[in-house]
N, C-alpha and C. Protein backbone atom coordinates (compact mmCIF):
# COMPACT_ATOMS: atom_id res chain seq x y z
N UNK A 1 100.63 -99.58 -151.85
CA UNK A 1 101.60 -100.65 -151.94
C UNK A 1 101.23 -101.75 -150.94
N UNK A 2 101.27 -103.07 -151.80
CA UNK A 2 100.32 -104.02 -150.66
C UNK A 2 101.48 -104.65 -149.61
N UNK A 3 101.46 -104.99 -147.75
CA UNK A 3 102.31 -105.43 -147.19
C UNK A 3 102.81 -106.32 -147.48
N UNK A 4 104.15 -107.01 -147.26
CA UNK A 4 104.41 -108.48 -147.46
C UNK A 4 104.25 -109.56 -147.38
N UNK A 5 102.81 -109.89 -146.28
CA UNK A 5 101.60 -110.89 -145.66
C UNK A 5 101.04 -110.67 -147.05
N UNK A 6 100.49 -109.07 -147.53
CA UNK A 6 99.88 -109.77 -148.71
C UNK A 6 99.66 -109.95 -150.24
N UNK A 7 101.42 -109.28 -150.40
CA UNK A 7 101.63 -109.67 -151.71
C UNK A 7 102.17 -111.66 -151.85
N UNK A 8 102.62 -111.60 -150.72
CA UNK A 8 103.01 -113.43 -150.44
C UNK A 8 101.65 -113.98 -150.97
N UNK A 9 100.41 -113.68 -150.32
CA UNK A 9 99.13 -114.34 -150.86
C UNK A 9 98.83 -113.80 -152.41
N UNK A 10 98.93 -113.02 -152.77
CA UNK A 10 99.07 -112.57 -154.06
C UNK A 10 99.84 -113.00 -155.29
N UNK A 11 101.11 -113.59 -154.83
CA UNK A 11 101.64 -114.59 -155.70
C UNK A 11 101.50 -115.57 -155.62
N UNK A 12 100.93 -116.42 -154.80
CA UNK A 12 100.76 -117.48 -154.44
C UNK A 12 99.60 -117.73 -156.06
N UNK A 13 100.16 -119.43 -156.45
CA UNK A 13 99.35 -120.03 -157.79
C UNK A 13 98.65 -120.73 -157.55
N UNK A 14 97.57 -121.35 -157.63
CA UNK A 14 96.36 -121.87 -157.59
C UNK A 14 96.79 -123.35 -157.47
N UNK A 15 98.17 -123.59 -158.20
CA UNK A 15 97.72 -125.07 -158.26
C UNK A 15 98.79 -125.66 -157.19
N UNK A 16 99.44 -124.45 -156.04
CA UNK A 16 100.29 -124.85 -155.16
C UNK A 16 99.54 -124.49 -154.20
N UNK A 17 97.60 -124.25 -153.91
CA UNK A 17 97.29 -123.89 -152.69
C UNK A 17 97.01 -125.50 -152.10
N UNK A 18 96.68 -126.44 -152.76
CA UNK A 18 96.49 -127.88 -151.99
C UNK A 18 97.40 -128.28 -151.55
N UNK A 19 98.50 -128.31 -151.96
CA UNK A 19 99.64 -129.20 -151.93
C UNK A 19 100.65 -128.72 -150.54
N UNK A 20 100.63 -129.75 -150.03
CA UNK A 20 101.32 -129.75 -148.30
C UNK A 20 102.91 -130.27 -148.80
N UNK A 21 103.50 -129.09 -148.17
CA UNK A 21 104.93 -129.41 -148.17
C UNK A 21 105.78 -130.56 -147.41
N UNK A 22 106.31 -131.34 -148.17
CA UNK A 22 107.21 -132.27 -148.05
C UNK A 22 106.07 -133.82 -147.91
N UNK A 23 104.96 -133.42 -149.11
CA UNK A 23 104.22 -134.50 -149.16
C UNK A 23 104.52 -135.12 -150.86
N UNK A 24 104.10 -136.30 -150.72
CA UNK A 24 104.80 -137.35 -151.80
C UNK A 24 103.50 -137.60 -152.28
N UNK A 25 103.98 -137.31 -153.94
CA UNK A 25 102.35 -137.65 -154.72
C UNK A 25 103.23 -138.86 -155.46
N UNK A 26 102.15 -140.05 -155.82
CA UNK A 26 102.29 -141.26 -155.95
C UNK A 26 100.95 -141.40 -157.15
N UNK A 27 101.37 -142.21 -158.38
CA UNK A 27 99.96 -142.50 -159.18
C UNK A 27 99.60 -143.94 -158.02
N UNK A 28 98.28 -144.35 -158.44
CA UNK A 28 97.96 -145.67 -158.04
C UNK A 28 96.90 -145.98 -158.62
N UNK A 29 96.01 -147.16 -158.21
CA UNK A 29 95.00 -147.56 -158.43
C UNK A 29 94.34 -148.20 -157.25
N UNK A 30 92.59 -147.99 -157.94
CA UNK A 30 91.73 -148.02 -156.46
C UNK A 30 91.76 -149.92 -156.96
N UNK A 31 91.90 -150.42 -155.53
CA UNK A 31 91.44 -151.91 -155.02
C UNK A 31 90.21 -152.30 -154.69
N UNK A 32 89.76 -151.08 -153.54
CA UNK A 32 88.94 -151.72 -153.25
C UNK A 32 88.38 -150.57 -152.00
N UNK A 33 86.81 -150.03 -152.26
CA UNK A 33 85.90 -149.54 -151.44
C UNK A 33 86.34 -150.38 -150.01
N UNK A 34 86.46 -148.97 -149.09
CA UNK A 34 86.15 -149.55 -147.41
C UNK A 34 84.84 -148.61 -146.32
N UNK A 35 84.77 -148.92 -145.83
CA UNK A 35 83.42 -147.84 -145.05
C UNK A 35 84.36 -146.34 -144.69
N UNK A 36 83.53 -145.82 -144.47
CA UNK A 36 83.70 -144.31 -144.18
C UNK A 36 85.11 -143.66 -144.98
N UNK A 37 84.57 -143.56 -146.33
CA UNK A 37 85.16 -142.84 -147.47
C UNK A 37 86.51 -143.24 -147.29
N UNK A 38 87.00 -144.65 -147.11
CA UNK A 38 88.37 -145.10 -147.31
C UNK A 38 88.59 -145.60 -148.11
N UNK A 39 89.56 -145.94 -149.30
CA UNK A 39 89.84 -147.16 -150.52
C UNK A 39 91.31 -147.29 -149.57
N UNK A 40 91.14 -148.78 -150.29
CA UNK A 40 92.58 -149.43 -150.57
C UNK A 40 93.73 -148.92 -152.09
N UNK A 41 94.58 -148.56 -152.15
CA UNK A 41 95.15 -148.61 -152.80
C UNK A 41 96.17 -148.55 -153.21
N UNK A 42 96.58 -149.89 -154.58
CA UNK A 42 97.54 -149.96 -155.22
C UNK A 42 98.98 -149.09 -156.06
N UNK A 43 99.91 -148.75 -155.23
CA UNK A 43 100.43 -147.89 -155.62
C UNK A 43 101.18 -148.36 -156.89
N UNK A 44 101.77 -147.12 -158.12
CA UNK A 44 102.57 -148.09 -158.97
C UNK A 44 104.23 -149.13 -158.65
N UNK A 45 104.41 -149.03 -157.66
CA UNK A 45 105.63 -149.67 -156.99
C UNK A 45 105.35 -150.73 -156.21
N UNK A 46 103.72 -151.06 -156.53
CA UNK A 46 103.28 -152.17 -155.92
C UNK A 46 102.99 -152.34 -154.54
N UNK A 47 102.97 -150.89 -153.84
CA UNK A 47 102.86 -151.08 -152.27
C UNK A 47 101.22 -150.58 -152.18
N UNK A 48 100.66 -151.27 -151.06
CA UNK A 48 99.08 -151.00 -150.97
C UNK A 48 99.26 -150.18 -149.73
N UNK A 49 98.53 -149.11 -150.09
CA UNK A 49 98.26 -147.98 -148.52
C UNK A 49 96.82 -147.68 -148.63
N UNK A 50 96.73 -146.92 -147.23
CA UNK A 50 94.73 -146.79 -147.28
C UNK A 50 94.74 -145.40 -147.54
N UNK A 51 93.81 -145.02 -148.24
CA UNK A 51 93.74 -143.64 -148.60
C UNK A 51 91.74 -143.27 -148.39
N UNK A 52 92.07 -141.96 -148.15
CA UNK A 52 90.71 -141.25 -148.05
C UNK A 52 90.63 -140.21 -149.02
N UNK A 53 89.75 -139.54 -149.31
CA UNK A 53 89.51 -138.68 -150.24
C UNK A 53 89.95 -137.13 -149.64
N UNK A 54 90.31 -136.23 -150.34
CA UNK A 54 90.37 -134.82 -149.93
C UNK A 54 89.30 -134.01 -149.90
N UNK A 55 88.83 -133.40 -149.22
CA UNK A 55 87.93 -132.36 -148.83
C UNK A 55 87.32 -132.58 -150.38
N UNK A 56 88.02 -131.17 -151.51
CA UNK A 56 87.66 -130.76 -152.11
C UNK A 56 87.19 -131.80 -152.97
N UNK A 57 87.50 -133.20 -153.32
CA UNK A 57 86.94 -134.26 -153.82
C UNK A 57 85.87 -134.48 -153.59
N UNK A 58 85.38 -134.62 -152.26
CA UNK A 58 84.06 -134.80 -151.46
C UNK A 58 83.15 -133.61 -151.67
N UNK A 59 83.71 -132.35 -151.16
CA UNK A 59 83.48 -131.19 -151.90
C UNK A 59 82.06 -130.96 -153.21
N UNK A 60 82.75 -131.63 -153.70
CA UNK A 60 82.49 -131.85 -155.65
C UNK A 60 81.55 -133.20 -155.71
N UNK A 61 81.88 -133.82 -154.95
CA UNK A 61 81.04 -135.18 -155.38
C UNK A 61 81.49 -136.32 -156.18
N UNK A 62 82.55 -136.23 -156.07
CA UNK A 62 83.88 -136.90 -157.30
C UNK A 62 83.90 -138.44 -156.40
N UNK A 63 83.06 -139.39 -157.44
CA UNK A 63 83.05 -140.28 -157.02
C UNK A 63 84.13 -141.12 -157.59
N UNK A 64 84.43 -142.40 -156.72
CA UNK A 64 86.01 -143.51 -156.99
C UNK A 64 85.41 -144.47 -156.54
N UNK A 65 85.43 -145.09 -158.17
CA UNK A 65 84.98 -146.59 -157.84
C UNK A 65 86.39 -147.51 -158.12
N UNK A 66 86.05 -148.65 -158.00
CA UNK A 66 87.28 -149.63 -158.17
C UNK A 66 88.00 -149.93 -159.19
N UNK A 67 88.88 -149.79 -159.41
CA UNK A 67 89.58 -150.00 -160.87
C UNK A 67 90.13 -148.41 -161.31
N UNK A 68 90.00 -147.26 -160.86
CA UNK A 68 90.43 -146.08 -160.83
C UNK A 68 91.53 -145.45 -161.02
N UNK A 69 91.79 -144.64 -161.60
CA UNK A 69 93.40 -144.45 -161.54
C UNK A 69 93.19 -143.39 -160.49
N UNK A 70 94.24 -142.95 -159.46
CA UNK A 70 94.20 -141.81 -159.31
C UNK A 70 95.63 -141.50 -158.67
N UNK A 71 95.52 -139.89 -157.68
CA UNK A 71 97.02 -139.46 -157.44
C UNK A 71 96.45 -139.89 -155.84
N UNK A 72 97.77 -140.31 -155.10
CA UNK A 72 97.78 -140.48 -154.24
C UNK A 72 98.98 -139.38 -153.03
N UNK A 73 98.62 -138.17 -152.49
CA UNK A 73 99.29 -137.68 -151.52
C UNK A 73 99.84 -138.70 -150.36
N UNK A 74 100.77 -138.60 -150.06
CA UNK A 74 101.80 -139.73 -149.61
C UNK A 74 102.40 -138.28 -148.24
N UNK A 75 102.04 -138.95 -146.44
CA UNK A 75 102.59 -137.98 -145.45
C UNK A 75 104.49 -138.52 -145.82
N UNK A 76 105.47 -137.87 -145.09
CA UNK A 76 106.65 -138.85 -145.11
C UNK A 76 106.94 -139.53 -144.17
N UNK A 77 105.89 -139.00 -142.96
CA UNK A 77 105.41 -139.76 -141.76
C UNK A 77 105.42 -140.96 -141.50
N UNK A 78 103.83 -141.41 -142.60
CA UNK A 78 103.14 -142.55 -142.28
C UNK A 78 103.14 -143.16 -143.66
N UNK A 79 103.84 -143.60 -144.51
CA UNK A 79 103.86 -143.98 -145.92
C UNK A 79 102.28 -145.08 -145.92
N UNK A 80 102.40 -145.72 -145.24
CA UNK A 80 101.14 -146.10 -145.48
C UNK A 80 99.58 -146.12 -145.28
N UNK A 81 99.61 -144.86 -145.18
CA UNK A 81 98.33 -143.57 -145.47
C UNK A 81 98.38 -142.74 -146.30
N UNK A 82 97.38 -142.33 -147.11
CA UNK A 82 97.69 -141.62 -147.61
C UNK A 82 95.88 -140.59 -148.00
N UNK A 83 95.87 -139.42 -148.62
CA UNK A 83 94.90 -138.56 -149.78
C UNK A 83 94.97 -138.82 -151.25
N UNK A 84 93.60 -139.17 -151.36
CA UNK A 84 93.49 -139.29 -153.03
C UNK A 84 93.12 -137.51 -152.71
N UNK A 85 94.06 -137.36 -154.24
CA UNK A 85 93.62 -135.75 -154.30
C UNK A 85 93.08 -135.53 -155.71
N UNK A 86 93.28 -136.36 -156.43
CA UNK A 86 92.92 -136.69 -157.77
C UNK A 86 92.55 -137.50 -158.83
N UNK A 87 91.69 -138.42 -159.23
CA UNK A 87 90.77 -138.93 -160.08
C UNK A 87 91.02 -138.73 -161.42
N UNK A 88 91.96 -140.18 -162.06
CA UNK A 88 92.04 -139.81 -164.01
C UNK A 88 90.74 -140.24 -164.28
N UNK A 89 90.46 -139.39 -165.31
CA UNK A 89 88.81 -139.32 -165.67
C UNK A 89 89.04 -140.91 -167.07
């Protein structure tokens, strides 16, 4: 019978291991390339925040060029920062 440390990891679903609690996903669009893996981008509510890529993006090689759709992880911190965590193909 597995302990409760690790049936907790055992139910745990694949598509809730990225996702940081009490973080705000936002669609947007990329503006505009900045140096060291930063874009600008256009959120759909019209607010521009700077975003960097997530590990596993970089990871992969998942390139974002300008004109992009993607998801934007939003801290509740710093609204205007943010993680692209995802790329519409």
């Amino acid at each position: 019978m597995p302990c409760s440390a690790e049936q907790s990891t055992l139910s745990r679903n694949a598509e809730d291991m990225g996702k940081k609690d009490g973080a705000i996903e936002v669609e947007g669009r990329v503006v505009e390339p900045l140096p060291n893996a930063m874009f600008r981008v256009e959120l759909e509510n019209g607010h521009k925040v700077l975003a960097h890529i997530s590990g596993k993006m970089r990871q992969h090689y998942i390139r974002i060029l300008p004109e992009d759709r993607v998801v934007v992880e939003l801290s509740p911190y710093d609204l205007s920062r943010g993680r692209i965590v995802y790329r519409y193909k």
